[in-house]
C-alpha atoms as a PDB file:
ATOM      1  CA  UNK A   1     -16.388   2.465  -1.235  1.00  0.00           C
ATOM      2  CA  UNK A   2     -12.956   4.219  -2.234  1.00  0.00           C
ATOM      3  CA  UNK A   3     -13.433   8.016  -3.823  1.00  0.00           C
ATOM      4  CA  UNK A   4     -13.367   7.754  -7.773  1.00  0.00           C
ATOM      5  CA  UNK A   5     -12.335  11.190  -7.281  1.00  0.00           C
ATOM      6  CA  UNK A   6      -9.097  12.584  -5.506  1.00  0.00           C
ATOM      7  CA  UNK A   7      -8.387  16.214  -6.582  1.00  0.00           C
ATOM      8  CA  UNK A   8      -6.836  16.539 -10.000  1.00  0.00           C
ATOM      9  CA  UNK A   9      -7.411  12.571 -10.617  1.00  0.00           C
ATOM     10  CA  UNK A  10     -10.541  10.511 -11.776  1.00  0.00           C
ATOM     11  CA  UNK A  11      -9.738   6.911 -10.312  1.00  0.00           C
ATOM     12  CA  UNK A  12     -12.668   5.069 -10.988  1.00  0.00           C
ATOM     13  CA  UNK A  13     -10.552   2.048 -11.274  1.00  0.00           C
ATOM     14  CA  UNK A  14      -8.143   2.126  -9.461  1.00  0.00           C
ATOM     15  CA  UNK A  15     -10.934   3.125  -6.612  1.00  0.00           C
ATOM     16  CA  UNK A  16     -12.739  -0.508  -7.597  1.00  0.00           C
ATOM     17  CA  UNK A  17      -9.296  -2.440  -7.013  1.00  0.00           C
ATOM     18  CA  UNK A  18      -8.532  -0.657  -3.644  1.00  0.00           C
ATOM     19  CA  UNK A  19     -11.980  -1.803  -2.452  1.00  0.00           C
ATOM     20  CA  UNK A  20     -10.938  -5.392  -3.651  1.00  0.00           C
ATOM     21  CA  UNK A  21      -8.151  -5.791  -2.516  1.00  0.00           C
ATOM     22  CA  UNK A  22      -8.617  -4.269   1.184  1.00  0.00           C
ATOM     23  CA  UNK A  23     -12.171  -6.302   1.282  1.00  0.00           C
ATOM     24  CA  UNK A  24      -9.725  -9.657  -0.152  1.00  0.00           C
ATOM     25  CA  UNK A  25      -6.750  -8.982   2.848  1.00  0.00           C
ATOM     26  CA  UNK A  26      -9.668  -8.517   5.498  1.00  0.00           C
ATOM     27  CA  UNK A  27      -8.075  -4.988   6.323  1.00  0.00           C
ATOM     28  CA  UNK A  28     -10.937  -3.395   8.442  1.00  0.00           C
ATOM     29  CA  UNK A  29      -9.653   0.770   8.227  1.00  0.00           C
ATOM     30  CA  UNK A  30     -10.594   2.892   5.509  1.00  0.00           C
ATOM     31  CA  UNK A  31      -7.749   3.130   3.649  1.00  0.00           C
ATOM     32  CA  UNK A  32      -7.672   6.378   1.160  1.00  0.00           C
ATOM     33  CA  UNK A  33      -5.404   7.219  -2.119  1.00  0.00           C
ATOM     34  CA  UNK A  34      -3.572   9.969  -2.697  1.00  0.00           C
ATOM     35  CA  UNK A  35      -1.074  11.381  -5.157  1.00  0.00           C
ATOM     36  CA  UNK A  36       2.615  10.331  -3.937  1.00  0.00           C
ATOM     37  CA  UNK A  37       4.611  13.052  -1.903  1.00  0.00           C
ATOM     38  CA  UNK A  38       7.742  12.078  -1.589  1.00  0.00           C
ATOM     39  CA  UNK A  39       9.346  11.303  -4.701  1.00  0.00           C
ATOM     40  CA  UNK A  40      12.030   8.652  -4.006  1.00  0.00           C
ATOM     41  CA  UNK A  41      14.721   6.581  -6.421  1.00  0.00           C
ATOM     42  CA  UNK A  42      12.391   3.707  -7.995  1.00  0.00           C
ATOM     43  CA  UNK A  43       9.831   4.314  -5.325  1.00  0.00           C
ATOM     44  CA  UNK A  44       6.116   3.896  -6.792  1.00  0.00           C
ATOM     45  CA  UNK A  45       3.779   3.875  -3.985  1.00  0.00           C
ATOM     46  CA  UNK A  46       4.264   3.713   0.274  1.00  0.00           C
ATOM     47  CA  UNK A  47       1.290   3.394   3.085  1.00  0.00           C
ATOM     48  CA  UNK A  48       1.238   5.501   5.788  1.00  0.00           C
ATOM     49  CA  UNK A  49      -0.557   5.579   9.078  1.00  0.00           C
ATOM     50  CA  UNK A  50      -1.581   8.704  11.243  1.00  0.00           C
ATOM     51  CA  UNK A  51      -3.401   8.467  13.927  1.00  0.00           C
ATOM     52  CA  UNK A  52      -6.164   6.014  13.181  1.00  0.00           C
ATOM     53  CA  UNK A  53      -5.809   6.605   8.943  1.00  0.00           C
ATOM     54  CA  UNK A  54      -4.103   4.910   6.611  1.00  0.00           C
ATOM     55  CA  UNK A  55      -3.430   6.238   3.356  1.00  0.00           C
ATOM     56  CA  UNK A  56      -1.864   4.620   0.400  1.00  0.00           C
ATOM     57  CA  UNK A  57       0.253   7.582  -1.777  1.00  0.00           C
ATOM     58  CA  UNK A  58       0.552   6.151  -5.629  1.00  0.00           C
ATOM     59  CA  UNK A  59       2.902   7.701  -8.405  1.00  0.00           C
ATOM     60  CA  UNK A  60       0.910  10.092 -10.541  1.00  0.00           C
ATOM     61  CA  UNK A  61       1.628   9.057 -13.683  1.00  0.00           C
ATOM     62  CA  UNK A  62      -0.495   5.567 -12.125  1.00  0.00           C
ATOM     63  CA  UNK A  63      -3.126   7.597 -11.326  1.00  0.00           C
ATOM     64  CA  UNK A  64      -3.135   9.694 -14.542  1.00  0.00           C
ATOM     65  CA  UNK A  65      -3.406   6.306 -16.570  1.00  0.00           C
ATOM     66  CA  UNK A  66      -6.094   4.937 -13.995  1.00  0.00           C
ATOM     67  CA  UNK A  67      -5.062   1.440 -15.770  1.00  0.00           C
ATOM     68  CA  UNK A  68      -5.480  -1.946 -13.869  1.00  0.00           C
ATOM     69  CA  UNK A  69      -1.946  -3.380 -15.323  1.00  0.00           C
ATOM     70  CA  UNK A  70      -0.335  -6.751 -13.454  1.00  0.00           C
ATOM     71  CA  UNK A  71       2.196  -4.104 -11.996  1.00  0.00           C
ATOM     72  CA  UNK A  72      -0.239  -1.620 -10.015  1.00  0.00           C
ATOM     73  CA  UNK A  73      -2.581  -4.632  -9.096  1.00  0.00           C
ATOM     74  CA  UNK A  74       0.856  -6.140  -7.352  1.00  0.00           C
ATOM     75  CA  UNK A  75       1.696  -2.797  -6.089  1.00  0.00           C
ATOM     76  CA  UNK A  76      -1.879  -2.248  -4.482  1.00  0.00           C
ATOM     77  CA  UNK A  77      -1.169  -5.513  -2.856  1.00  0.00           C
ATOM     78  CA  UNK A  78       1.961  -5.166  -1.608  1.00  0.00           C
ATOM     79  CA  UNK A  79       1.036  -1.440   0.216  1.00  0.00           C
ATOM     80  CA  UNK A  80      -2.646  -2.232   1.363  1.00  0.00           C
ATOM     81  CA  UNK A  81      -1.017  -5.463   3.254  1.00  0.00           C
ATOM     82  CA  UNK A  82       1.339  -2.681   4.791  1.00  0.00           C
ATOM     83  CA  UNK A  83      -2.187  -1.105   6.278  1.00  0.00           C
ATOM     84  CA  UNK A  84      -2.436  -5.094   7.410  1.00  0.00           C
ATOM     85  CA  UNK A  85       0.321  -5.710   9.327  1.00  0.00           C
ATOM     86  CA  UNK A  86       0.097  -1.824  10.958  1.00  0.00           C
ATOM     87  CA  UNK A  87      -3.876  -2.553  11.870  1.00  0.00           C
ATOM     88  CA  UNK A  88      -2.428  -6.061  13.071  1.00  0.00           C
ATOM     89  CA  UNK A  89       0.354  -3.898  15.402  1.00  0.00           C
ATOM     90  CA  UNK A  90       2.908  -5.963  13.747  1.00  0.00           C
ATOM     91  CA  UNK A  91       4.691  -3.295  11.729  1.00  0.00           C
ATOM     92  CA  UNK A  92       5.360   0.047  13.454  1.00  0.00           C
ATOM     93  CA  UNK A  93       6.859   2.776  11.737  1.00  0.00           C
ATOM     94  CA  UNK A  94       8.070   6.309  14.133  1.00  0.00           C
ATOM     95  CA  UNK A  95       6.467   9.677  12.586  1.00  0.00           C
ATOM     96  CA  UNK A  96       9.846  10.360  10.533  1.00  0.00           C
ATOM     97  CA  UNK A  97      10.227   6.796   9.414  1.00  0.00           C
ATOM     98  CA  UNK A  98      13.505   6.546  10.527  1.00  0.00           C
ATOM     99  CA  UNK A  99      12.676   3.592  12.722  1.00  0.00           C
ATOM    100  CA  UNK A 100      10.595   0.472  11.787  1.00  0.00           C
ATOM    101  CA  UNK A 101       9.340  -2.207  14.603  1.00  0.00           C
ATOM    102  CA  UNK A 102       8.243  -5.578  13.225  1.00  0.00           C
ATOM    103  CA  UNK A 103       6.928  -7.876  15.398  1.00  0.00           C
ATOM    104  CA  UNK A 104       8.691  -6.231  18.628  1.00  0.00           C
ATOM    105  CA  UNK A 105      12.241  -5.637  17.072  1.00  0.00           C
ATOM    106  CA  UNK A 106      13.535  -2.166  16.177  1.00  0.00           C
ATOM    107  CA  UNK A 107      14.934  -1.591  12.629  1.00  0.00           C
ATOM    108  CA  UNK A 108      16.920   1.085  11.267  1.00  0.00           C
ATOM    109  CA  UNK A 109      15.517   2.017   8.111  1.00  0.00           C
ATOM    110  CA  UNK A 110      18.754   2.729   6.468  1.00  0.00           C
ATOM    111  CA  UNK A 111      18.228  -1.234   6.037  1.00  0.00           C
ATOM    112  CA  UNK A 112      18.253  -2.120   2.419  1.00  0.00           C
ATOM    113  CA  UNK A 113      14.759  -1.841   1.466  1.00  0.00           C
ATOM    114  CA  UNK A 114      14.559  -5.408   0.116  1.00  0.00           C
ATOM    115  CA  UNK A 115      16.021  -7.060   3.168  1.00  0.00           C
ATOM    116  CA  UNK A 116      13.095  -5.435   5.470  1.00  0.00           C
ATOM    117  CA  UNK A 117      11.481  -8.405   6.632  1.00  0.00           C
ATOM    118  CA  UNK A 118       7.951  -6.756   6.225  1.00  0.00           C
ATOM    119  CA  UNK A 119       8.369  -6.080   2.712  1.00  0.00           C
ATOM    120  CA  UNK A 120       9.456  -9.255   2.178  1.00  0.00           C
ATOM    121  CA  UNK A 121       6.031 -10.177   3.437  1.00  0.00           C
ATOM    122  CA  UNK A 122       4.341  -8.391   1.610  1.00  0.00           C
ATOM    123  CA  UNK A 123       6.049  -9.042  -1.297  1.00  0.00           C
ATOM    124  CA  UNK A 124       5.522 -12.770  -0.830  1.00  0.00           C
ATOM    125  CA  UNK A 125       1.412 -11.696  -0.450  1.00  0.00           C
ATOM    126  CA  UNK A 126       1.661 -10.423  -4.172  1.00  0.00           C
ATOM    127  CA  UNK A 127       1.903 -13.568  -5.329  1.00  0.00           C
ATOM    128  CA  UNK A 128      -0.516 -15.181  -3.163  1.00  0.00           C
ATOM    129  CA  UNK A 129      -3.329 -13.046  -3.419  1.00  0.00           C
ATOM    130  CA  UNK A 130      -2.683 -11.546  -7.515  1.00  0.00           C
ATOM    131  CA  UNK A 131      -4.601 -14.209  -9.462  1.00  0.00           C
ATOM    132  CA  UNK A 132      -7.851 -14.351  -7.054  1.00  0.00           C
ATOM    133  CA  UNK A 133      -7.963 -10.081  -7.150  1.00  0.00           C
ATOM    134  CA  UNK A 134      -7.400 -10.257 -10.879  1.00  0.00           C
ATOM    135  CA  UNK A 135     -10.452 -12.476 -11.244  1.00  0.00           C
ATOM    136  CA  UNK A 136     -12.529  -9.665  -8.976  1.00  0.00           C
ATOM    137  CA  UNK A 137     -11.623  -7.068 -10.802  1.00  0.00           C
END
């Protein structure tokens, strides 16, 4: 069961979708929350793995609002199947995340973001997997 408490945020919802959807994908790893630290152009959430941890960092103002909207269910998706294909040693990202490896081929990750066959993925696993979460939930 996810924390409904990260500190400064009360997440008792978003807590019950992350336990959905990573119990829906079959990821095996806990898989925390935390606020988002690295601010980026459009950039609402990213996954992270260190060591054996993976860690999904969300947007505060998501967290603040703690709201189950079509938008953060897709986005809880889209980065939990990120802790998928890492616990599946198909997506490797170096500690800077300079360099991506999917499926045995290096990336630069100066690649436009929406060309990264990954994301594509996972993008592609929003729409497969939104309407039986949003029934769970």
């Amino acid at each position: 069961m996810s924390d409904k408490y990260i500190p400064g945020f009360y997440i008792p919802n978003i807590s019950k979708l992350l336990d959905v959807v990573v119990n829906v994908l079959g990821v095996s790893s806990p898989v925390d929350v935390k606020p988002l630290r690295i601010k980026t152009l459009n950039a609402v959430g990213y996954t992270e793995k260190r060591k054996d941890k993976y860690t999904v960092f969300i947007d505060t103002n998501i967290l603040k609002a703690d709201e189950l909207s079509d938008p953060v269910i897709n986005l809880f998706i889209h980065e939990v199947w990120h802790v998928r294909q890492m616990e599946d040693g198909r997506l490797i990202n170096n500690d800077v995340y300079t360099v991506a490896i999917w499926e045995g081929v290096y990336y630069s990750m100066e690649m436009p973001h929406e060309k990264r066959p990954w994301e594509v993925e996972a993008r592609m696993m929003e729409g497969k997997y939104f309407s039986h979460i949003k029934e769970l939930i």
